[in-house]
PDB file of N, CA and C in Angstrom:
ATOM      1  N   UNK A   1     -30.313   9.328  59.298  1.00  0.00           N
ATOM      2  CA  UNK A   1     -30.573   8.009  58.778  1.00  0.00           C
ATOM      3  C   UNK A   1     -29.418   7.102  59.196  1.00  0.00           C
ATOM      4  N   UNK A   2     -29.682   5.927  59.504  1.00  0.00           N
ATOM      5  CA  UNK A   2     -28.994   4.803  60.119  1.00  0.00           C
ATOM      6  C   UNK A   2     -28.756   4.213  58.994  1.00  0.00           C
ATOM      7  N   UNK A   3     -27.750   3.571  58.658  1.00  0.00           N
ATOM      8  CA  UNK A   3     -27.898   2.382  57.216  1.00  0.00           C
ATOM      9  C   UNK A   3     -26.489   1.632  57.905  1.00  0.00           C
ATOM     10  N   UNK A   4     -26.684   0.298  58.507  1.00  0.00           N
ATOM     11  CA  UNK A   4     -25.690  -1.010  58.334  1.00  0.00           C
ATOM     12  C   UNK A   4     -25.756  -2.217  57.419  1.00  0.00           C
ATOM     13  N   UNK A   5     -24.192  -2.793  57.969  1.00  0.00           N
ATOM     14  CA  UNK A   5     -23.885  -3.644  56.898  1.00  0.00           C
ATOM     15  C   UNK A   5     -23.907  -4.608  58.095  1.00  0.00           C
ATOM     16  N   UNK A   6     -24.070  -6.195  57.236  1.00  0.00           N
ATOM     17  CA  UNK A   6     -23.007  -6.804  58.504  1.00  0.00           C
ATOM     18  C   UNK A   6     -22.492  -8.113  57.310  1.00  0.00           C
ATOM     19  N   UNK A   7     -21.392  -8.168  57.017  1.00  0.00           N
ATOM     20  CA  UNK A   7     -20.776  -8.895  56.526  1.00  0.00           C
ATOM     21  C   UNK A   7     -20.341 -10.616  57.311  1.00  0.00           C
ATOM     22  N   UNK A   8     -20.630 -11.562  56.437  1.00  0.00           N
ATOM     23  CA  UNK A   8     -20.087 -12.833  57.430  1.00  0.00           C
ATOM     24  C   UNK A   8     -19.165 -13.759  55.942  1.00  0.00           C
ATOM     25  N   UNK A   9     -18.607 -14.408  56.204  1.00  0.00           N
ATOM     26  CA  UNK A   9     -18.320 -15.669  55.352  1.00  0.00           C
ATOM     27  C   UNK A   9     -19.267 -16.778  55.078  1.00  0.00           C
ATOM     28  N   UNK A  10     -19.064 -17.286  54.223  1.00  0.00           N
ATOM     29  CA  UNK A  10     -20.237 -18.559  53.568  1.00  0.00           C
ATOM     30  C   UNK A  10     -19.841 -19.882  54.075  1.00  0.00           C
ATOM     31  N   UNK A  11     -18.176 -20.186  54.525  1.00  0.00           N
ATOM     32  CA  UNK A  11     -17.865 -20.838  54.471  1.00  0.00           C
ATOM     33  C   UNK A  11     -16.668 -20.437  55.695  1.00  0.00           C
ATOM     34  N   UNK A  12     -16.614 -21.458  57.163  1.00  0.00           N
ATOM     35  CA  UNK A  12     -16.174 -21.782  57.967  1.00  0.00           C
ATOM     36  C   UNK A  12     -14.954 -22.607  58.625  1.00  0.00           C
ATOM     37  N   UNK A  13     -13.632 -22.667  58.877  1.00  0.00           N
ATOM     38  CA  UNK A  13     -12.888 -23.780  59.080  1.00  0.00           C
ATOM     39  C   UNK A  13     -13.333 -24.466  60.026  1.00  0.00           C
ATOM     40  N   UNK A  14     -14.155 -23.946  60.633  1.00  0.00           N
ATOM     41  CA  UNK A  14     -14.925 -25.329  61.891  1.00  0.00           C
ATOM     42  C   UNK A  14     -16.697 -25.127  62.030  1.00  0.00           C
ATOM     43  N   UNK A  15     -17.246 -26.278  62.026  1.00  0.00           N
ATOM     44  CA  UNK A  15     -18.302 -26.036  62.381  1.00  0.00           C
ATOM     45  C   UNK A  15     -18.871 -25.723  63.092  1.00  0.00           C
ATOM     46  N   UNK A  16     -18.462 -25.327  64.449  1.00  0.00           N
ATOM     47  CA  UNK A  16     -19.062 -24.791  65.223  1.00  0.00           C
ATOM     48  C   UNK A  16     -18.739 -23.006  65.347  1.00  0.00           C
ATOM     49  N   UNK A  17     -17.968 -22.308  64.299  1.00  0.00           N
ATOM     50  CA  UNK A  17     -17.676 -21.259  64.124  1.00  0.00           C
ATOM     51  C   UNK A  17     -18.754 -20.772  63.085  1.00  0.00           C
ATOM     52  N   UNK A  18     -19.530 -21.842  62.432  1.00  0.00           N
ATOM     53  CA  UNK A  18     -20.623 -21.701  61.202  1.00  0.00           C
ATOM     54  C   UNK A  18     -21.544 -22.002  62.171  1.00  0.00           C
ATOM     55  N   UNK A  19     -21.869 -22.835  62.994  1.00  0.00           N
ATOM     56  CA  UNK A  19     -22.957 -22.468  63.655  1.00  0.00           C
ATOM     57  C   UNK A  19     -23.568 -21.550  64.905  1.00  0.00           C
ATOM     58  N   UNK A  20     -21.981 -20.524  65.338  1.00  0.00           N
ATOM     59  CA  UNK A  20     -22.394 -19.705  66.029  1.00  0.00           C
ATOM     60  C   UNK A  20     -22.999 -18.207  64.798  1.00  0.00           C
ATOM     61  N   UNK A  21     -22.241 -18.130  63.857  1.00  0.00           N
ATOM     62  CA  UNK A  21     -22.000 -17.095  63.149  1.00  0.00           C
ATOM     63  C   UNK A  21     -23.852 -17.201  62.457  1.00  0.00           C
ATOM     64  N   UNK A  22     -24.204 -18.584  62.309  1.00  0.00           N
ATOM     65  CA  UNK A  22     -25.647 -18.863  62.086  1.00  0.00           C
ATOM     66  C   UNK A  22     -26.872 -18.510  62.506  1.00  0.00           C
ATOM     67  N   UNK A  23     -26.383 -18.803  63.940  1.00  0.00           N
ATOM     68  CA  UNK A  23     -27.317 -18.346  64.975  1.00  0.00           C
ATOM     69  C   UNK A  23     -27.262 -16.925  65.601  1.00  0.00           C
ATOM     70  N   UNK A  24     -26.349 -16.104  65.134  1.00  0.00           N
ATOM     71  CA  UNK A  24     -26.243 -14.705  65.720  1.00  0.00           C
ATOM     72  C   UNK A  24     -27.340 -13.665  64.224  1.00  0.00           C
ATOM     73  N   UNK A  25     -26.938 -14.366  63.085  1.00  0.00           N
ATOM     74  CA  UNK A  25     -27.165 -13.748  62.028  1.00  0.00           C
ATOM     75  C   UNK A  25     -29.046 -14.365  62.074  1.00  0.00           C
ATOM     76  N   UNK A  26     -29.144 -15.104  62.229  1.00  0.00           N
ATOM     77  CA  UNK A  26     -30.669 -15.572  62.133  1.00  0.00           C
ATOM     78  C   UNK A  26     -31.416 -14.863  63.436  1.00  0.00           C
ATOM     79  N   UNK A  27     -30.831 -14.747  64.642  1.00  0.00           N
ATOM     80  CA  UNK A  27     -31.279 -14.000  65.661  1.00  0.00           C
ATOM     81  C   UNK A  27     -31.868 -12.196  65.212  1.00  0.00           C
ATOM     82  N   UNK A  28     -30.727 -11.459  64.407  1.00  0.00           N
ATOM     83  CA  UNK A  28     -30.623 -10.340  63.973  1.00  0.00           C
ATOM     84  C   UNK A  28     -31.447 -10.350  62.985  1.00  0.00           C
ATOM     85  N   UNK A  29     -32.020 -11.461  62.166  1.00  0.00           N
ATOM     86  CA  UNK A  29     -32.647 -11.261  61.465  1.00  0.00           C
ATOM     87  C   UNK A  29     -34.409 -11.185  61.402  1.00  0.00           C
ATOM     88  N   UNK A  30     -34.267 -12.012  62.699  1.00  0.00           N
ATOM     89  CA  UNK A  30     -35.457 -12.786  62.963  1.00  0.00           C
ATOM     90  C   UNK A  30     -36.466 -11.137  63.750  1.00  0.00           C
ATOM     91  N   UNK A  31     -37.738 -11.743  64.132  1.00  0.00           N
ATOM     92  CA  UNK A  31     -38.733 -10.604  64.450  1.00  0.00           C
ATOM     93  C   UNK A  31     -38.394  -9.933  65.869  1.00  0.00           C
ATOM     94  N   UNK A  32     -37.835 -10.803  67.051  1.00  0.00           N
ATOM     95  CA  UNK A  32     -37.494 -10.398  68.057  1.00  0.00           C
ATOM     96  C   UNK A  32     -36.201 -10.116  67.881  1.00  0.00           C
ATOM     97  N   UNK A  33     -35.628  -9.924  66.906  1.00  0.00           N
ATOM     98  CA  UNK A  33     -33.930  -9.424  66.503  1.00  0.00           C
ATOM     99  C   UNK A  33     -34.245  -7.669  66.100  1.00  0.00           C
ATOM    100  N   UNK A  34     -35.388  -8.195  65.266  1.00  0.00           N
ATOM    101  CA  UNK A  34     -35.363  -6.328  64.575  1.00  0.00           C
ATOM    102  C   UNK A  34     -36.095  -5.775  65.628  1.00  0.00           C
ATOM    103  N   UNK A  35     -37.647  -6.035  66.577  1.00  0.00           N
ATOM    104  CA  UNK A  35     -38.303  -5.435  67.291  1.00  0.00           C
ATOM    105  C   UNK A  35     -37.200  -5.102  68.320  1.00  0.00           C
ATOM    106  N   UNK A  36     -36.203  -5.423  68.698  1.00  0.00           N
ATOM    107  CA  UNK A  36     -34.789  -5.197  69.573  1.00  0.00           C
ATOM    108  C   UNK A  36     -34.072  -3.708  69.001  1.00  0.00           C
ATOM    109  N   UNK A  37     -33.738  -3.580  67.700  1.00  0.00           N
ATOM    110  CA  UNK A  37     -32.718  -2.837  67.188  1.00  0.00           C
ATOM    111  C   UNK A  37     -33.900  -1.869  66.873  1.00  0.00           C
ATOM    112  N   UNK A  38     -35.323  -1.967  66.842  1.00  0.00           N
ATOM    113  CA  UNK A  38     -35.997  -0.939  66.535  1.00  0.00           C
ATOM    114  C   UNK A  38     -36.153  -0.022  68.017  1.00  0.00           C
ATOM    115  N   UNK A  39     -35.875  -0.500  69.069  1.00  0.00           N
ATOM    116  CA  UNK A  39     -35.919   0.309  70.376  1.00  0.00           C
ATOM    117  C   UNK A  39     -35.467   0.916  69.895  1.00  0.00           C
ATOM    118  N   UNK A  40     -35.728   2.544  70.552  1.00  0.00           N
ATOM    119  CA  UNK A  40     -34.730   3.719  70.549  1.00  0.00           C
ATOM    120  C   UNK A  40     -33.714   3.948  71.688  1.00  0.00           C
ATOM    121  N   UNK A  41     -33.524   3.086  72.426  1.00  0.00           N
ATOM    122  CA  UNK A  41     -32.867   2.676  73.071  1.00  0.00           C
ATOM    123  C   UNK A  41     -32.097   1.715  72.919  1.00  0.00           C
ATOM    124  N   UNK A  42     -31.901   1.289  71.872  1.00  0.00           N
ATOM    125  CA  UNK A  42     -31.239   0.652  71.915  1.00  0.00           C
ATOM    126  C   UNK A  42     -30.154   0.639  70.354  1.00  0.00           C
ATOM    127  N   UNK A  43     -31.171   1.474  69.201  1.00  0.00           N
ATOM    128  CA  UNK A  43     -30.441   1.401  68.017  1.00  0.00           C
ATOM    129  C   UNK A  43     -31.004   2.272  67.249  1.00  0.00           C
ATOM    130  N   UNK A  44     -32.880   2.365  67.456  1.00  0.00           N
ATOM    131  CA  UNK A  44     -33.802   2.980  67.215  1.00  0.00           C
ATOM    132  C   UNK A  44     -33.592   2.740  65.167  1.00  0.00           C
ATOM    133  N   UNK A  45     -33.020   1.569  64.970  1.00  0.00           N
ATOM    134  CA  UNK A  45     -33.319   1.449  63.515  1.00  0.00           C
ATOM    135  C   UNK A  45     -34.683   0.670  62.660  1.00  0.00           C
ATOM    136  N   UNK A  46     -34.655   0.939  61.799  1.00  0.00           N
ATOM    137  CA  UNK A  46     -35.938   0.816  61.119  1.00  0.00           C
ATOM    138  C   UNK A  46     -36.073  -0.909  60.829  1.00  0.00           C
ATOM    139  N   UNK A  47     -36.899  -1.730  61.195  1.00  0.00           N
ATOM    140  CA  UNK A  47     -36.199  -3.303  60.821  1.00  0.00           C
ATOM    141  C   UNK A  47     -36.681  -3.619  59.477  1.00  0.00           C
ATOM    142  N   UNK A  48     -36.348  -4.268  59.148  1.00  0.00           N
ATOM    143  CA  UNK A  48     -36.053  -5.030  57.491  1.00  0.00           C
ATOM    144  C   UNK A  48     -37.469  -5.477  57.323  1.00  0.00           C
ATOM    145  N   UNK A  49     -37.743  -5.530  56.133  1.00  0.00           N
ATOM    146  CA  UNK A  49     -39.306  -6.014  55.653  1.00  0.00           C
ATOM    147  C   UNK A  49     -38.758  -7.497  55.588  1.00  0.00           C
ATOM    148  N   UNK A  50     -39.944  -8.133  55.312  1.00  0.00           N
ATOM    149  CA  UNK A  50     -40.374  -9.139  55.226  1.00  0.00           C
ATOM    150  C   UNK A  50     -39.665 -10.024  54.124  1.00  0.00           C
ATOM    151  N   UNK A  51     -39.953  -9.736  53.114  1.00  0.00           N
ATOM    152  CA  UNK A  51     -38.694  -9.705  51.718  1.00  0.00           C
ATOM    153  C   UNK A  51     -37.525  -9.801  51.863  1.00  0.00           C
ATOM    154  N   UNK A  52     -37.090  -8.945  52.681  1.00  0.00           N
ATOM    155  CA  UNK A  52     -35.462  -8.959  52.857  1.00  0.00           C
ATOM    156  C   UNK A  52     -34.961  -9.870  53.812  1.00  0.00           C
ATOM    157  N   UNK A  53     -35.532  -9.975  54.699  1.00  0.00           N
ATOM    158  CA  UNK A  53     -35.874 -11.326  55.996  1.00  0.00           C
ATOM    159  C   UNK A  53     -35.519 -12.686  54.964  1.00  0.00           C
ATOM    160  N   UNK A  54     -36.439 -12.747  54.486  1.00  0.00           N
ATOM    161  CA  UNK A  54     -36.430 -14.288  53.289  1.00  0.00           C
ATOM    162  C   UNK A  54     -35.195 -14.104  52.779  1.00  0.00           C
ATOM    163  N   UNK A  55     -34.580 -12.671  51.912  1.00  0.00           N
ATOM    164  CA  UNK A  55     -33.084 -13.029  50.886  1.00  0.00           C
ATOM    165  C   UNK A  55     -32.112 -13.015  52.308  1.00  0.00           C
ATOM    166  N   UNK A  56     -32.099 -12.630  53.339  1.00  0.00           N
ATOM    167  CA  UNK A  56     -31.282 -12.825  54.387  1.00  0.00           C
ATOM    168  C   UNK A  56     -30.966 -14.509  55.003  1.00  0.00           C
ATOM    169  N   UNK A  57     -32.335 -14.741  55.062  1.00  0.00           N
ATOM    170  CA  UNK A  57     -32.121 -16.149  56.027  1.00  0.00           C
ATOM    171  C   UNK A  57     -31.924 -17.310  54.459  1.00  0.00           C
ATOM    172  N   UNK A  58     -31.863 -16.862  53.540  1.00  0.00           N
ATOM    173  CA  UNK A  58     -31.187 -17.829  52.385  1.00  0.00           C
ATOM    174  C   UNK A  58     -30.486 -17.911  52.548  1.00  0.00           C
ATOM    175  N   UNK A  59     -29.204 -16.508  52.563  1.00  0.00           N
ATOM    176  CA  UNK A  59     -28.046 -16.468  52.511  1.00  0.00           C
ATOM    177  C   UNK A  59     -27.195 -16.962  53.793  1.00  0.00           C
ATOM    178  N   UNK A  60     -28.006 -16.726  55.174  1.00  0.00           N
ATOM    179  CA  UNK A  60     -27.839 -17.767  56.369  1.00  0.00           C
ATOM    180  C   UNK A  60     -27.799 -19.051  56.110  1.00  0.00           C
ATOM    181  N   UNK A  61     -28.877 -19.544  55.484  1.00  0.00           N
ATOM    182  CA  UNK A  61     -28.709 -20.902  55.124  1.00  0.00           C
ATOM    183  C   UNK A  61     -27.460 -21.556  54.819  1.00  0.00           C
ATOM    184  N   UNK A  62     -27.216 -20.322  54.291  1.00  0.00           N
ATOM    185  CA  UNK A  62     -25.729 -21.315  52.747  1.00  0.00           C
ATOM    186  C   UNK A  62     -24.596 -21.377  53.637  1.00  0.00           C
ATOM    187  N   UNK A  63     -24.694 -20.796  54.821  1.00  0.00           N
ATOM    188  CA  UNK A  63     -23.346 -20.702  55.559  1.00  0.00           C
ATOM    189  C   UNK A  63     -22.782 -21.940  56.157  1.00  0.00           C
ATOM    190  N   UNK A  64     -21.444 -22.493  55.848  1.00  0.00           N
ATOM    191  CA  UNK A  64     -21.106 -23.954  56.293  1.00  0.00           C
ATOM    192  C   UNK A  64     -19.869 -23.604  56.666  1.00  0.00           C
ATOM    193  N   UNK A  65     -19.188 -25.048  57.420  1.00  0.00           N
ATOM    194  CA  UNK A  65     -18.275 -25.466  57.541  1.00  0.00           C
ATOM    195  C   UNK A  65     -17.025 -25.989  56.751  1.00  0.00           C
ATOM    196  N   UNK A  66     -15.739 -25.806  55.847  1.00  0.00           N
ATOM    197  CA  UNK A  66     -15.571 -26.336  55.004  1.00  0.00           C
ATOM    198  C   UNK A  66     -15.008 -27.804  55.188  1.00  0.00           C
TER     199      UNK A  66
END
């Protein structure tokens, strides 16, 4: 069994450090992010339901610049 984390900050000293960290985390989250990490070639992990997608890209949301 595979089980990751991926930890980010909510809050950025520059904005463009919140909007890369945005767009990497929404990529990973997104359907062509998990159909990616579900290759077995490539990670062969199980991708996130649907549910968890939504409490993920909230918590993307909240991510800023301070």
């Amino acid at each position: 069994m595979l089980i990751s984390y991926t930890i980010a900050c909510s809050v950025y000293e520059s904005a463009q450090d919140a909007e890369n960290v945005r767009a990497l985390l929404t990529y990973i989250a997104s359907e062509d992010g998990q159909e990616r990490v579900a290759d077995p070639r490539v990670a062969g992990s199980a991708p996130i339901s649907d549910d968890l997608r939504s409490r993920v890209m909230a918590a993307v949301d909240q991510i800023r610049a301070a």
